[in-house]
PDB file of N, CA and C in Angstrom:
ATOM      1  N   UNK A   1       0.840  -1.181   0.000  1.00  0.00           N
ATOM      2  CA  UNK A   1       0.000   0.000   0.000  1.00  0.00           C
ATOM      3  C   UNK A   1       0.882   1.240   0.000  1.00  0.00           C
ATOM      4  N   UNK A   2       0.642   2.519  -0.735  1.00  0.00           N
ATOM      5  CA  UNK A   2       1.371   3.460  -0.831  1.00  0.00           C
ATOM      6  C   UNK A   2       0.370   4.132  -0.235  1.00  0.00           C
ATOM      7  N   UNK A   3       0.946   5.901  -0.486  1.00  0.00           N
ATOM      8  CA  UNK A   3       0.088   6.720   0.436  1.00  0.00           C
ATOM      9  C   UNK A   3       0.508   8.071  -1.310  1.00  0.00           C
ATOM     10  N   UNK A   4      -0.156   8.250  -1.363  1.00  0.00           N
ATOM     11  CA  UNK A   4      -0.424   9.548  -2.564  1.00  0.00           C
ATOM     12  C   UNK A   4      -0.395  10.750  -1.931  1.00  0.00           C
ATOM     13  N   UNK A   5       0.754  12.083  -1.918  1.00  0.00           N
ATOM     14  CA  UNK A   5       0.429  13.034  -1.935  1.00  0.00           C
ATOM     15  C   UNK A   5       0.389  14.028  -2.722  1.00  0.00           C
ATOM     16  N   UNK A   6      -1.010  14.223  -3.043  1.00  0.00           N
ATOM     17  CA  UNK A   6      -1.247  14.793  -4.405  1.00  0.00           C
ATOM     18  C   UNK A   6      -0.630  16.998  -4.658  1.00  0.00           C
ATOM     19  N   UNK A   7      -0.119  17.006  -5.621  1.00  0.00           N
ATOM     20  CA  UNK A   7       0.201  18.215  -5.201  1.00  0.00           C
ATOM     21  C   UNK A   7      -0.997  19.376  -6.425  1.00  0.00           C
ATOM     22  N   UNK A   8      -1.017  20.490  -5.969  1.00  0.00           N
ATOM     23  CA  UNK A   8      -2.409  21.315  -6.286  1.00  0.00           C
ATOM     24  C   UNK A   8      -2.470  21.481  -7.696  1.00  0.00           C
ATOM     25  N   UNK A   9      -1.751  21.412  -8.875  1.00  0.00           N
ATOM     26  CA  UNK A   9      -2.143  21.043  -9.582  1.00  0.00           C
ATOM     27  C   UNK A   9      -3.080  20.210 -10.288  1.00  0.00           C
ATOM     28  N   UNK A  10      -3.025  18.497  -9.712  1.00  0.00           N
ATOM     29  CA  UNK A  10      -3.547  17.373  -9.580  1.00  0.00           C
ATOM     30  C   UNK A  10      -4.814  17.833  -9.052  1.00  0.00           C
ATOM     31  N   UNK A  11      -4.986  18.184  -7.991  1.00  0.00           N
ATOM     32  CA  UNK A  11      -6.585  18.739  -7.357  1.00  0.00           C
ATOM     33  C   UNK A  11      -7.137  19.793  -8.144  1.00  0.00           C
ATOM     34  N   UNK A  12      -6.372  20.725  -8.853  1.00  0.00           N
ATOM     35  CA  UNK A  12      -7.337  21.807  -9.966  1.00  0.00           C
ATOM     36  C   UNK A  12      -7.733  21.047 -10.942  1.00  0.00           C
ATOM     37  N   UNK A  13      -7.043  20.238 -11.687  1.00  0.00           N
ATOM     38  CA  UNK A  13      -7.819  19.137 -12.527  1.00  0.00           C
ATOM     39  C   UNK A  13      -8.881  18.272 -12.510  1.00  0.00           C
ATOM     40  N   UNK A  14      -8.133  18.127 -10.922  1.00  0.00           N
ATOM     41  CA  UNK A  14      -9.926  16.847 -10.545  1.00  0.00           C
ATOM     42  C   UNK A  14     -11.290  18.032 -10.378  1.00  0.00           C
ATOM     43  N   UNK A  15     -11.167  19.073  -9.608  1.00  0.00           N
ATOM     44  CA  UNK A  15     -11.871  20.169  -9.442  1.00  0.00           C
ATOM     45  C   UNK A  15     -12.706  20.693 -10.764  1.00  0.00           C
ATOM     46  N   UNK A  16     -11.583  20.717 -11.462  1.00  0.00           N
ATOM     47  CA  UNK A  16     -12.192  20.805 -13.069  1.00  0.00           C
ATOM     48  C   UNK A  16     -12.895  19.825 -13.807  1.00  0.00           C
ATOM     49  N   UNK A  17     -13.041  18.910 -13.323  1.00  0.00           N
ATOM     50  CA  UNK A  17     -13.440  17.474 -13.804  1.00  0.00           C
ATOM     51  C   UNK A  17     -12.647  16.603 -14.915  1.00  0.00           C
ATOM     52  N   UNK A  18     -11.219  16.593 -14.529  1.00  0.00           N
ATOM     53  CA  UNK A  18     -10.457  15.968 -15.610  1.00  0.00           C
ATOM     54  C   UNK A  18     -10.732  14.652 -15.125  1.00  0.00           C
ATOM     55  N   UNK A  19     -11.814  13.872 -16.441  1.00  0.00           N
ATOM     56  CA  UNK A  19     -11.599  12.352 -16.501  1.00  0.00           C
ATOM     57  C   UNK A  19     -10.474  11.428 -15.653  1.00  0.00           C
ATOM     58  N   UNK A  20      -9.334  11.401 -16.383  1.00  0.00           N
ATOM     59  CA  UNK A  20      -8.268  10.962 -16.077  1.00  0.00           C
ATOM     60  C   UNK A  20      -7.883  10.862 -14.865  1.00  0.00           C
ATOM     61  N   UNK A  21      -7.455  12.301 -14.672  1.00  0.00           N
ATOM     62  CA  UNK A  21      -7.240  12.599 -13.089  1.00  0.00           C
ATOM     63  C   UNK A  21      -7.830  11.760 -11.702  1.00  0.00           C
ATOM     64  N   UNK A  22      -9.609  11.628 -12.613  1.00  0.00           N
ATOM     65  CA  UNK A  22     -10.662  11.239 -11.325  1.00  0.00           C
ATOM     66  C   UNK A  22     -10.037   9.242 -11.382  1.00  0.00           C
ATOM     67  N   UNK A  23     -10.023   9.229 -12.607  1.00  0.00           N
ATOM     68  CA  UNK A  23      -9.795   7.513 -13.082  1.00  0.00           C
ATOM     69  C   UNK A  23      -8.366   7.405 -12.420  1.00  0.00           C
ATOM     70  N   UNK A  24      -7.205   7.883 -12.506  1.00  0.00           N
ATOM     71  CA  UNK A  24      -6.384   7.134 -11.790  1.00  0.00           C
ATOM     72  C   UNK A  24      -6.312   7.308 -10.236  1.00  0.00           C
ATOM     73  N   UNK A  25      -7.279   8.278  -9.758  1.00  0.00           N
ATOM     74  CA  UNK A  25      -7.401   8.423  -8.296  1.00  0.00           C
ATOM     75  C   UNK A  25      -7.692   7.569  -7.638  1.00  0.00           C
ATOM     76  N   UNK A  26      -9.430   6.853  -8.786  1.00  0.00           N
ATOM     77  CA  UNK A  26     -10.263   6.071  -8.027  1.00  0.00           C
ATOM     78  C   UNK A  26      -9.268   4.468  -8.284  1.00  0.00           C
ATOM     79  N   UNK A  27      -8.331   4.626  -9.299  1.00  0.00           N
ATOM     80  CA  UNK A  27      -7.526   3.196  -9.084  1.00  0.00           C
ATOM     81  C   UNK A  27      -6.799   3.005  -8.031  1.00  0.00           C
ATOM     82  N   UNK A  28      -5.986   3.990  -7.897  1.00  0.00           N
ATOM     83  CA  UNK A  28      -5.167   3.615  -6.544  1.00  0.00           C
ATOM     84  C   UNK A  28      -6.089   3.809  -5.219  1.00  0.00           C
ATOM     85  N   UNK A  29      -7.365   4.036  -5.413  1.00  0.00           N
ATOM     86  CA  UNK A  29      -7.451   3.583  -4.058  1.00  0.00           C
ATOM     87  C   UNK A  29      -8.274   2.151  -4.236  1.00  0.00           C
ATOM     88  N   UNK A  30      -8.666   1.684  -5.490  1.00  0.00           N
ATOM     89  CA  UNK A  30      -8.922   0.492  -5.690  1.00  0.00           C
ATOM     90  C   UNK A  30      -7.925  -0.416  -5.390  1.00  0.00           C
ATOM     91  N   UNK A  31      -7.022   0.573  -5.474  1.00  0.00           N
ATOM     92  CA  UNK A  31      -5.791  -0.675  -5.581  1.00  0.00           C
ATOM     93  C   UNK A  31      -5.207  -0.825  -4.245  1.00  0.00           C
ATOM     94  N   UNK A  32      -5.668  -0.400  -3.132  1.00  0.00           N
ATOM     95  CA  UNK A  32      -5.500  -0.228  -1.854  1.00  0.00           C
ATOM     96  C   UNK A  32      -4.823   1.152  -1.120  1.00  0.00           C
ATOM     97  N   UNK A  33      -4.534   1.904  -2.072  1.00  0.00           N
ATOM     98  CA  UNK A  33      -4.078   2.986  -1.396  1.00  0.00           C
ATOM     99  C   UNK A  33      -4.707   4.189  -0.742  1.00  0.00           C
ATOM    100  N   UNK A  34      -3.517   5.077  -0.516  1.00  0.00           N
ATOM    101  CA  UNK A  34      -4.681   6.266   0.252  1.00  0.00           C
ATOM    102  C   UNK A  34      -3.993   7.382  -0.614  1.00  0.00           C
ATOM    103  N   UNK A  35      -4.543   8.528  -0.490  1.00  0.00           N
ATOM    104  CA  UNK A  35      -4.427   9.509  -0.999  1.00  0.00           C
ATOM    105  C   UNK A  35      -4.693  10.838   0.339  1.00  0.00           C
ATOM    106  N   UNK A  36      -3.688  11.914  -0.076  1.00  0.00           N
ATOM    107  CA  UNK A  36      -3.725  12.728   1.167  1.00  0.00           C
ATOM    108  C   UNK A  36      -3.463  14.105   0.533  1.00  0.00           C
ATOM    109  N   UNK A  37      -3.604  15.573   0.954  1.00  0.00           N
ATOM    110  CA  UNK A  37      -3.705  16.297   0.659  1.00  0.00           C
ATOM    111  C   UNK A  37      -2.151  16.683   1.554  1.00  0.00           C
ATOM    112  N   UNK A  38      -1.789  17.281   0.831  1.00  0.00           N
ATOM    113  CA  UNK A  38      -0.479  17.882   2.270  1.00  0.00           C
ATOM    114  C   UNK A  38      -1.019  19.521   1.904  1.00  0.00           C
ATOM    115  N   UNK A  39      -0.274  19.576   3.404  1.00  0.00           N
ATOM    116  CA  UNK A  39      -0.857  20.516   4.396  1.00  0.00           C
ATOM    117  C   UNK A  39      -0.408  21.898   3.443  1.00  0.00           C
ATOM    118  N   UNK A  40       0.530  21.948   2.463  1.00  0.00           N
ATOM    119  CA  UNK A  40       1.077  23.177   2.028  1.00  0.00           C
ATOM    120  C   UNK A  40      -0.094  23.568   0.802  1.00  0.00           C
ATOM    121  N   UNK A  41      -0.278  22.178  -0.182  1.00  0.00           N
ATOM    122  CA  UNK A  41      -1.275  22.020  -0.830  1.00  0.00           C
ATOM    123  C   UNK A  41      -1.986  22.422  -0.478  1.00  0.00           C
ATOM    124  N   UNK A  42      -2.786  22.149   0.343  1.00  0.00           N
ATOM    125  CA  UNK A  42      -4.283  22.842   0.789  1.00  0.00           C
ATOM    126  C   UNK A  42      -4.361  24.083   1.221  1.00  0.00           C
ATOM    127  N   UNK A  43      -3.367  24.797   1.400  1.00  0.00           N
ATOM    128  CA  UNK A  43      -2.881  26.232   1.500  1.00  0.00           C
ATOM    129  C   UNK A  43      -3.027  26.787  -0.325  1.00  0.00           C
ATOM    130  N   UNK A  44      -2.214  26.150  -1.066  1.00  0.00           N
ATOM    131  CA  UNK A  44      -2.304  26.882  -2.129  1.00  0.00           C
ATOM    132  C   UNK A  44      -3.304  27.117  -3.108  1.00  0.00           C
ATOM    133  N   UNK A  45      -4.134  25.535  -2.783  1.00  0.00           N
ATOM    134  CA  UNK A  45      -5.056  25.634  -3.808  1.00  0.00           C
ATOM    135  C   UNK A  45      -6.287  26.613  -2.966  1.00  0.00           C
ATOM    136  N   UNK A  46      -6.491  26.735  -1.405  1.00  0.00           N
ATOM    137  CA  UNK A  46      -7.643  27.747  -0.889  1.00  0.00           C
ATOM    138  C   UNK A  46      -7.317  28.903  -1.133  1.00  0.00           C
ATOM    139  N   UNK A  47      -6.068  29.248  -0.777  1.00  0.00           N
ATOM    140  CA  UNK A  47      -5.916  30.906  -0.609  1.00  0.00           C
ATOM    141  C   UNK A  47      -6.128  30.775  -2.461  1.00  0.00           C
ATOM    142  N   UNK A  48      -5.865  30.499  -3.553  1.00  0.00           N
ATOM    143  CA  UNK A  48      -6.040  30.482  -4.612  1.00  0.00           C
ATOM    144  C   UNK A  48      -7.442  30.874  -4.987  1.00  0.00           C
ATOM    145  N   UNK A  49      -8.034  29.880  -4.639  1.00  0.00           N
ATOM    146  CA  UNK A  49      -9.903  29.856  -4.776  1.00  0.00           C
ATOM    147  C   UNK A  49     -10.209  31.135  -4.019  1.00  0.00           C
ATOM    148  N   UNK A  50      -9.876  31.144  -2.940  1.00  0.00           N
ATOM    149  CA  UNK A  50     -10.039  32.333  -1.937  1.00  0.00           C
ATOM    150  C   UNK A  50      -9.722  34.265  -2.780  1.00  0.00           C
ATOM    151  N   UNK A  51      -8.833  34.165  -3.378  1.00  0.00           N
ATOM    152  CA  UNK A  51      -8.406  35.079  -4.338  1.00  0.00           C
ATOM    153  C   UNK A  51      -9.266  35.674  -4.689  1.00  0.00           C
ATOM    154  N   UNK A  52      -9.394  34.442  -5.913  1.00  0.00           N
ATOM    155  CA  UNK A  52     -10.412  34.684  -6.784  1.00  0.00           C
ATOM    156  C   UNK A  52     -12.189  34.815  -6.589  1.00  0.00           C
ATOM    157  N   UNK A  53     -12.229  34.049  -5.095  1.00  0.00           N
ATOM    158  CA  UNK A  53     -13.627  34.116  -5.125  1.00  0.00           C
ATOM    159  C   UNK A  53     -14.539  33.330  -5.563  1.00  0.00           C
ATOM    160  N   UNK A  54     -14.062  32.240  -5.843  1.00  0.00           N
ATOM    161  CA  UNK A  54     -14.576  31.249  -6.532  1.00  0.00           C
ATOM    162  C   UNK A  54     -15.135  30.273  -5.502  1.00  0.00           C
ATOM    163  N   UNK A  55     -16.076  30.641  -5.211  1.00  0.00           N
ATOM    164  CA  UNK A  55     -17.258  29.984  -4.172  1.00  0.00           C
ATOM    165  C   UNK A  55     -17.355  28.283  -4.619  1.00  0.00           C
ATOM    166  N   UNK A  56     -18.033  28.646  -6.145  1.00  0.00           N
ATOM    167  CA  UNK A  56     -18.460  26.960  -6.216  1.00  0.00           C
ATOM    168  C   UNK A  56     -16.826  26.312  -5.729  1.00  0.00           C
ATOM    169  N   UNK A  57     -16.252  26.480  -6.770  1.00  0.00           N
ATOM    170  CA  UNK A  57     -14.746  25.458  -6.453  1.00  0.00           C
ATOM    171  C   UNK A  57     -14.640  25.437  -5.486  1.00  0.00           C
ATOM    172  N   UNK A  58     -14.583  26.487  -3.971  1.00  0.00           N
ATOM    173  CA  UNK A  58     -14.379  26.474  -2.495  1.00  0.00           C
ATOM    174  C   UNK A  58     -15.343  24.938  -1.989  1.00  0.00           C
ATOM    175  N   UNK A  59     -16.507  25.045  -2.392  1.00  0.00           N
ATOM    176  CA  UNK A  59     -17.457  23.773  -1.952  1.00  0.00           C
ATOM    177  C   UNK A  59     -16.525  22.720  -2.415  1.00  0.00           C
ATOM    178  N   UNK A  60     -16.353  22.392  -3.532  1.00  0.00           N
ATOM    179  CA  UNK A  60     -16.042  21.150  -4.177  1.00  0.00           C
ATOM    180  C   UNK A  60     -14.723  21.189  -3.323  1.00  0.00           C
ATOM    181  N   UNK A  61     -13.949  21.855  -3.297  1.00  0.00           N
ATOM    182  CA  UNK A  61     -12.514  21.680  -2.697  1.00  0.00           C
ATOM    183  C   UNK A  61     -12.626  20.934  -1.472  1.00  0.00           C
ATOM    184  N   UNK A  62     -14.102  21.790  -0.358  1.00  0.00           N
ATOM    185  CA  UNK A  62     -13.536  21.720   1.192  1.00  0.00           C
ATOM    186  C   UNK A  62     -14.642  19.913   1.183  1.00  0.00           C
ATOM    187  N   UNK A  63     -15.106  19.527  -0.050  1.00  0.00           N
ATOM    188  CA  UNK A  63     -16.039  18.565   0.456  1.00  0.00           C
ATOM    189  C   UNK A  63     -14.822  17.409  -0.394  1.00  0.00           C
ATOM    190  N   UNK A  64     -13.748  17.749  -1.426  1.00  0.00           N
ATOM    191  CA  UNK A  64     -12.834  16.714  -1.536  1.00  0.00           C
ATOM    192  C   UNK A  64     -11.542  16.523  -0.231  1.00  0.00           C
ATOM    193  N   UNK A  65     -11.356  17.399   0.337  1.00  0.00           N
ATOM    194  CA  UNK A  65     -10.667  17.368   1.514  1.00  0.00           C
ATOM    195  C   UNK A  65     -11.614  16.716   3.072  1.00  0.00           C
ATOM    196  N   UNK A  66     -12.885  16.384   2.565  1.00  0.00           N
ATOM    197  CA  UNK A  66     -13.535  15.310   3.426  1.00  0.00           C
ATOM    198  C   UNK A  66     -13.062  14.207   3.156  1.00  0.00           C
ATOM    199  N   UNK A  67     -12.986  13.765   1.792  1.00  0.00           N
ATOM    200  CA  UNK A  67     -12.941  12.664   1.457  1.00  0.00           C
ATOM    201  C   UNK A  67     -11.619  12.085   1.412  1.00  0.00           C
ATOM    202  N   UNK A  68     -10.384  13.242   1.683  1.00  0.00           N
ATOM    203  CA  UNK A  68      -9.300  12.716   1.214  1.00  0.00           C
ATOM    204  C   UNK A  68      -8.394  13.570   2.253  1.00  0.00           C
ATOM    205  N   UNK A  69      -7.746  13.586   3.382  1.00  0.00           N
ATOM    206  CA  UNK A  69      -7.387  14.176   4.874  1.00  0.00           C
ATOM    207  C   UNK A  69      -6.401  14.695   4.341  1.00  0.00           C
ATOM    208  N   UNK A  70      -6.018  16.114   5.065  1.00  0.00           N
ATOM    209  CA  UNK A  70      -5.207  17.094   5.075  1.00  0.00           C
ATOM    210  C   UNK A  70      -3.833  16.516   5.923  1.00  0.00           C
ATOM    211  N   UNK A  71      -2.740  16.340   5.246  1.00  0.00           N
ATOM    212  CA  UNK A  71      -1.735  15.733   5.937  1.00  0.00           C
ATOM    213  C   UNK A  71      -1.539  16.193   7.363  1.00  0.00           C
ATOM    214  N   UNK A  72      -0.545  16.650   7.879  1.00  0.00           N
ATOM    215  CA  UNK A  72       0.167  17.064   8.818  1.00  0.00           C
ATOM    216  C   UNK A  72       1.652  17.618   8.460  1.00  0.00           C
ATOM    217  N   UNK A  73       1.999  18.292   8.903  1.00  0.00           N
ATOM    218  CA  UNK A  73       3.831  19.173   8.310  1.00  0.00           C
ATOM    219  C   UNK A  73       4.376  18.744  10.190  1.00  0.00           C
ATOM    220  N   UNK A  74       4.550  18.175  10.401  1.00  0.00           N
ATOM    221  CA  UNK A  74       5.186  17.422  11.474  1.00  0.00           C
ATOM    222  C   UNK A  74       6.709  17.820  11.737  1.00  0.00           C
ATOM    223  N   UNK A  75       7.560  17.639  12.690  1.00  0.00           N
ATOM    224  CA  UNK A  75       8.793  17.526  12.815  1.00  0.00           C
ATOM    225  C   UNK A  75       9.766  16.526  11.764  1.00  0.00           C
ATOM    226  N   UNK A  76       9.321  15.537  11.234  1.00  0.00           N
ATOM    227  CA  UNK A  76      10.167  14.818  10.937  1.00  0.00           C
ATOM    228  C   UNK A  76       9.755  15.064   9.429  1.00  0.00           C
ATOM    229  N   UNK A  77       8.677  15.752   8.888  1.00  0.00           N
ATOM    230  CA  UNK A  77       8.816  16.708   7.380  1.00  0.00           C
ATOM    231  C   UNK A  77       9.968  17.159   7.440  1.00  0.00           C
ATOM    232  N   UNK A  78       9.476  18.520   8.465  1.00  0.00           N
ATOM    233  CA  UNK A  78      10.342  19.142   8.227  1.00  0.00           C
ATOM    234  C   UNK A  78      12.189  18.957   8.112  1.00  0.00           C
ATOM    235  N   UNK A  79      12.825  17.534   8.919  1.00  0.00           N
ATOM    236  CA  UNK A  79      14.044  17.078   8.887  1.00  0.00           C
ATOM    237  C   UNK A  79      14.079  16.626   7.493  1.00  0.00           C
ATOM    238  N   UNK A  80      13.095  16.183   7.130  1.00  0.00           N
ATOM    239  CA  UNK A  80      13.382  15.749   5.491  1.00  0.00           C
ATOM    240  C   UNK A  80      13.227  17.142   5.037  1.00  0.00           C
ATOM    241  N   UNK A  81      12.670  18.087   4.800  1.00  0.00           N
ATOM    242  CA  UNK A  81      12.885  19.165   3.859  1.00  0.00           C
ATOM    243  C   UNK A  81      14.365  19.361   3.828  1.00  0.00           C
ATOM    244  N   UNK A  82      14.365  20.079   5.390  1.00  0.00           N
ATOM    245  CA  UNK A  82      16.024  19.910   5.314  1.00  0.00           C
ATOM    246  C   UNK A  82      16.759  19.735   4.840  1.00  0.00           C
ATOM    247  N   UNK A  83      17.301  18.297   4.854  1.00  0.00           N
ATOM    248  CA  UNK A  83      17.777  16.862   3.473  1.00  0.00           C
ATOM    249  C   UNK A  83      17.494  17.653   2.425  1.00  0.00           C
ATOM    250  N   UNK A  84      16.681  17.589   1.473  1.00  0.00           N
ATOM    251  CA  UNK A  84      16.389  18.232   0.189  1.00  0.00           C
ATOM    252  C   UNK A  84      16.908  18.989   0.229  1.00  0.00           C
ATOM    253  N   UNK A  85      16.663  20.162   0.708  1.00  0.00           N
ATOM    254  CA  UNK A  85      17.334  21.840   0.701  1.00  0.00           C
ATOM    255  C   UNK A  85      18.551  21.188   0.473  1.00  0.00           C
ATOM    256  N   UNK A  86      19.317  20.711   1.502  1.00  0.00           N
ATOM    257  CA  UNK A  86      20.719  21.178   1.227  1.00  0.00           C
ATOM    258  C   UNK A  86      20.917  20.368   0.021  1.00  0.00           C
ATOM    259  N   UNK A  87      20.461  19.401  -0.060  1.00  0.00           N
ATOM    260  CA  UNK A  87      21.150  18.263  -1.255  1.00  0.00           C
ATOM    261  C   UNK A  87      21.003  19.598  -2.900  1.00  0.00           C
ATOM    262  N   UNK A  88      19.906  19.808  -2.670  1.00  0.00           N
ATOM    263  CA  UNK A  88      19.156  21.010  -4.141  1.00  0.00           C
ATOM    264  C   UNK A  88      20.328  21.832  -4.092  1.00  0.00           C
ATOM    265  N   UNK A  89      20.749  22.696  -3.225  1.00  0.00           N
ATOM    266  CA  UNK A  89      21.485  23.216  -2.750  1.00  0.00           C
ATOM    267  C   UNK A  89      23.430  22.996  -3.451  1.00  0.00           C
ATOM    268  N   UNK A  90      23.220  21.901  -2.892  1.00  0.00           N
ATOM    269  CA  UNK A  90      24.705  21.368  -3.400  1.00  0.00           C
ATOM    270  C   UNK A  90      25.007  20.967  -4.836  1.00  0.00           C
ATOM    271  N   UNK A  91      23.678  20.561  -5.527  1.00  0.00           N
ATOM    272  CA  UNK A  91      23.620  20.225  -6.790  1.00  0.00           C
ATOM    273  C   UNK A  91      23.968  21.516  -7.482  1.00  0.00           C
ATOM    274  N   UNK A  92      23.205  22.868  -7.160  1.00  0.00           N
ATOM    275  CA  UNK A  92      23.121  23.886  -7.845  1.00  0.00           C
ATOM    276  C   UNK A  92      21.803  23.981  -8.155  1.00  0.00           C
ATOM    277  N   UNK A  93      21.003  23.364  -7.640  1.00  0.00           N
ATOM    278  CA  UNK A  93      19.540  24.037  -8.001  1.00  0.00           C
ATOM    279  C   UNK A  93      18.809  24.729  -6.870  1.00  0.00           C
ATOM    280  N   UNK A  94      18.226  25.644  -7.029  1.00  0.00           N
ATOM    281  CA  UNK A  94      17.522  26.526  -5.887  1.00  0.00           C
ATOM    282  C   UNK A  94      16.196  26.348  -6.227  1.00  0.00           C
ATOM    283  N   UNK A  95      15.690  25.514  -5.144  1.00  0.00           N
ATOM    284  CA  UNK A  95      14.486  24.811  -5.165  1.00  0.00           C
ATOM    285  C   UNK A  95      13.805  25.834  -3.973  1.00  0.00           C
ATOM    286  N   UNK A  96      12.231  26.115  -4.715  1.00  0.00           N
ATOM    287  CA  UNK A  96      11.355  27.046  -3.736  1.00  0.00           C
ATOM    288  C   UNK A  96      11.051  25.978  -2.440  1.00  0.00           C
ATOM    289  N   UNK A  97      11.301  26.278  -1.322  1.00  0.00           N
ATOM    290  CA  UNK A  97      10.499  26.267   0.058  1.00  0.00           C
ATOM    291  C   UNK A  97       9.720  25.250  -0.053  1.00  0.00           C
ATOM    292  N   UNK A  98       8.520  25.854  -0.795  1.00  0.00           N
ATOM    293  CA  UNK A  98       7.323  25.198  -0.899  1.00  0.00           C
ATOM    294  C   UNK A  98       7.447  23.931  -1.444  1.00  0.00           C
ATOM    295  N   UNK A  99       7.911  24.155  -2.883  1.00  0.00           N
ATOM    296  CA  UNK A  99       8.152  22.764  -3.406  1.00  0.00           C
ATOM    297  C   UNK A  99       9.024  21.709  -2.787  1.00  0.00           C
ATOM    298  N   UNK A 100       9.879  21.937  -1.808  1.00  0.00           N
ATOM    299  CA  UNK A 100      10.582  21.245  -0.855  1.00  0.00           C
ATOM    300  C   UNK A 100       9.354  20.159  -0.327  1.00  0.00           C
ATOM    301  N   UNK A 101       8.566  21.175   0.368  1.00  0.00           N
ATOM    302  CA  UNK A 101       7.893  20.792   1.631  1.00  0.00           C
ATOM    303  C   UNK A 101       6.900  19.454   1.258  1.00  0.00           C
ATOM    304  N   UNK A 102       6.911  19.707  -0.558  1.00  0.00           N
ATOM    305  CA  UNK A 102       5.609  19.073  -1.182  1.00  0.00           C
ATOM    306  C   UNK A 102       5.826  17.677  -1.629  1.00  0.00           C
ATOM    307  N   UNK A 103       7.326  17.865  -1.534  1.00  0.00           N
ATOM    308  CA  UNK A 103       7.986  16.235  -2.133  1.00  0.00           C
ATOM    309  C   UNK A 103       7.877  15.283  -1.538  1.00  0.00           C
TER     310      UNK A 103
END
């Protein structure tokens, strides 16, 4: 069993009703898995909706985050961000924060 954390892209699609998107969701959890929202995600895609004002999408969002739990950013994330940073870091790539947090 794996654990899916989907990043906000992936959720504007399903939001939008991309076929696909919804079909390989509903496989992996056919296929025993779970699927989870992380906690930075659900920051970007609300304050996003929130922006704009976009009421309906706000419903659909806060009633797919019923169905599918808002991670946690815990202590031991954050030691793995860490890890990343510096490794990104040493490579020569300057990787945003966020996208750290999302990997």
């Amino acid at each position: 069993m794996s654990v899916y954390a989907l990043d906000s892209n992936i959720i504007s699609f399903y939001l939008r009703g991309n076929a696909i998107v919804a079909e390989n969701m509903e496989k992996a959890i056919n296929d025993g898995n779970s699927i989870v929202v992380p906690p930075l995600v659900y920051y970007e895609v609300k304050r996003g909706l929130a922006l704009i004002q976009a009421t309906r999408q706000m419903k659909k969002f806060e009633a797919f985050c019923e169905l599918f739990p808002v991670g946690e950013l815990g202590d031991y994330l954050l030691e793995e961000a860490i890890d990343i940073y510096v490794q990104e870091r040493k490579t020569g790539r300057n990787t945003e924060d966020a996208d750290i947090y999302l990997s």
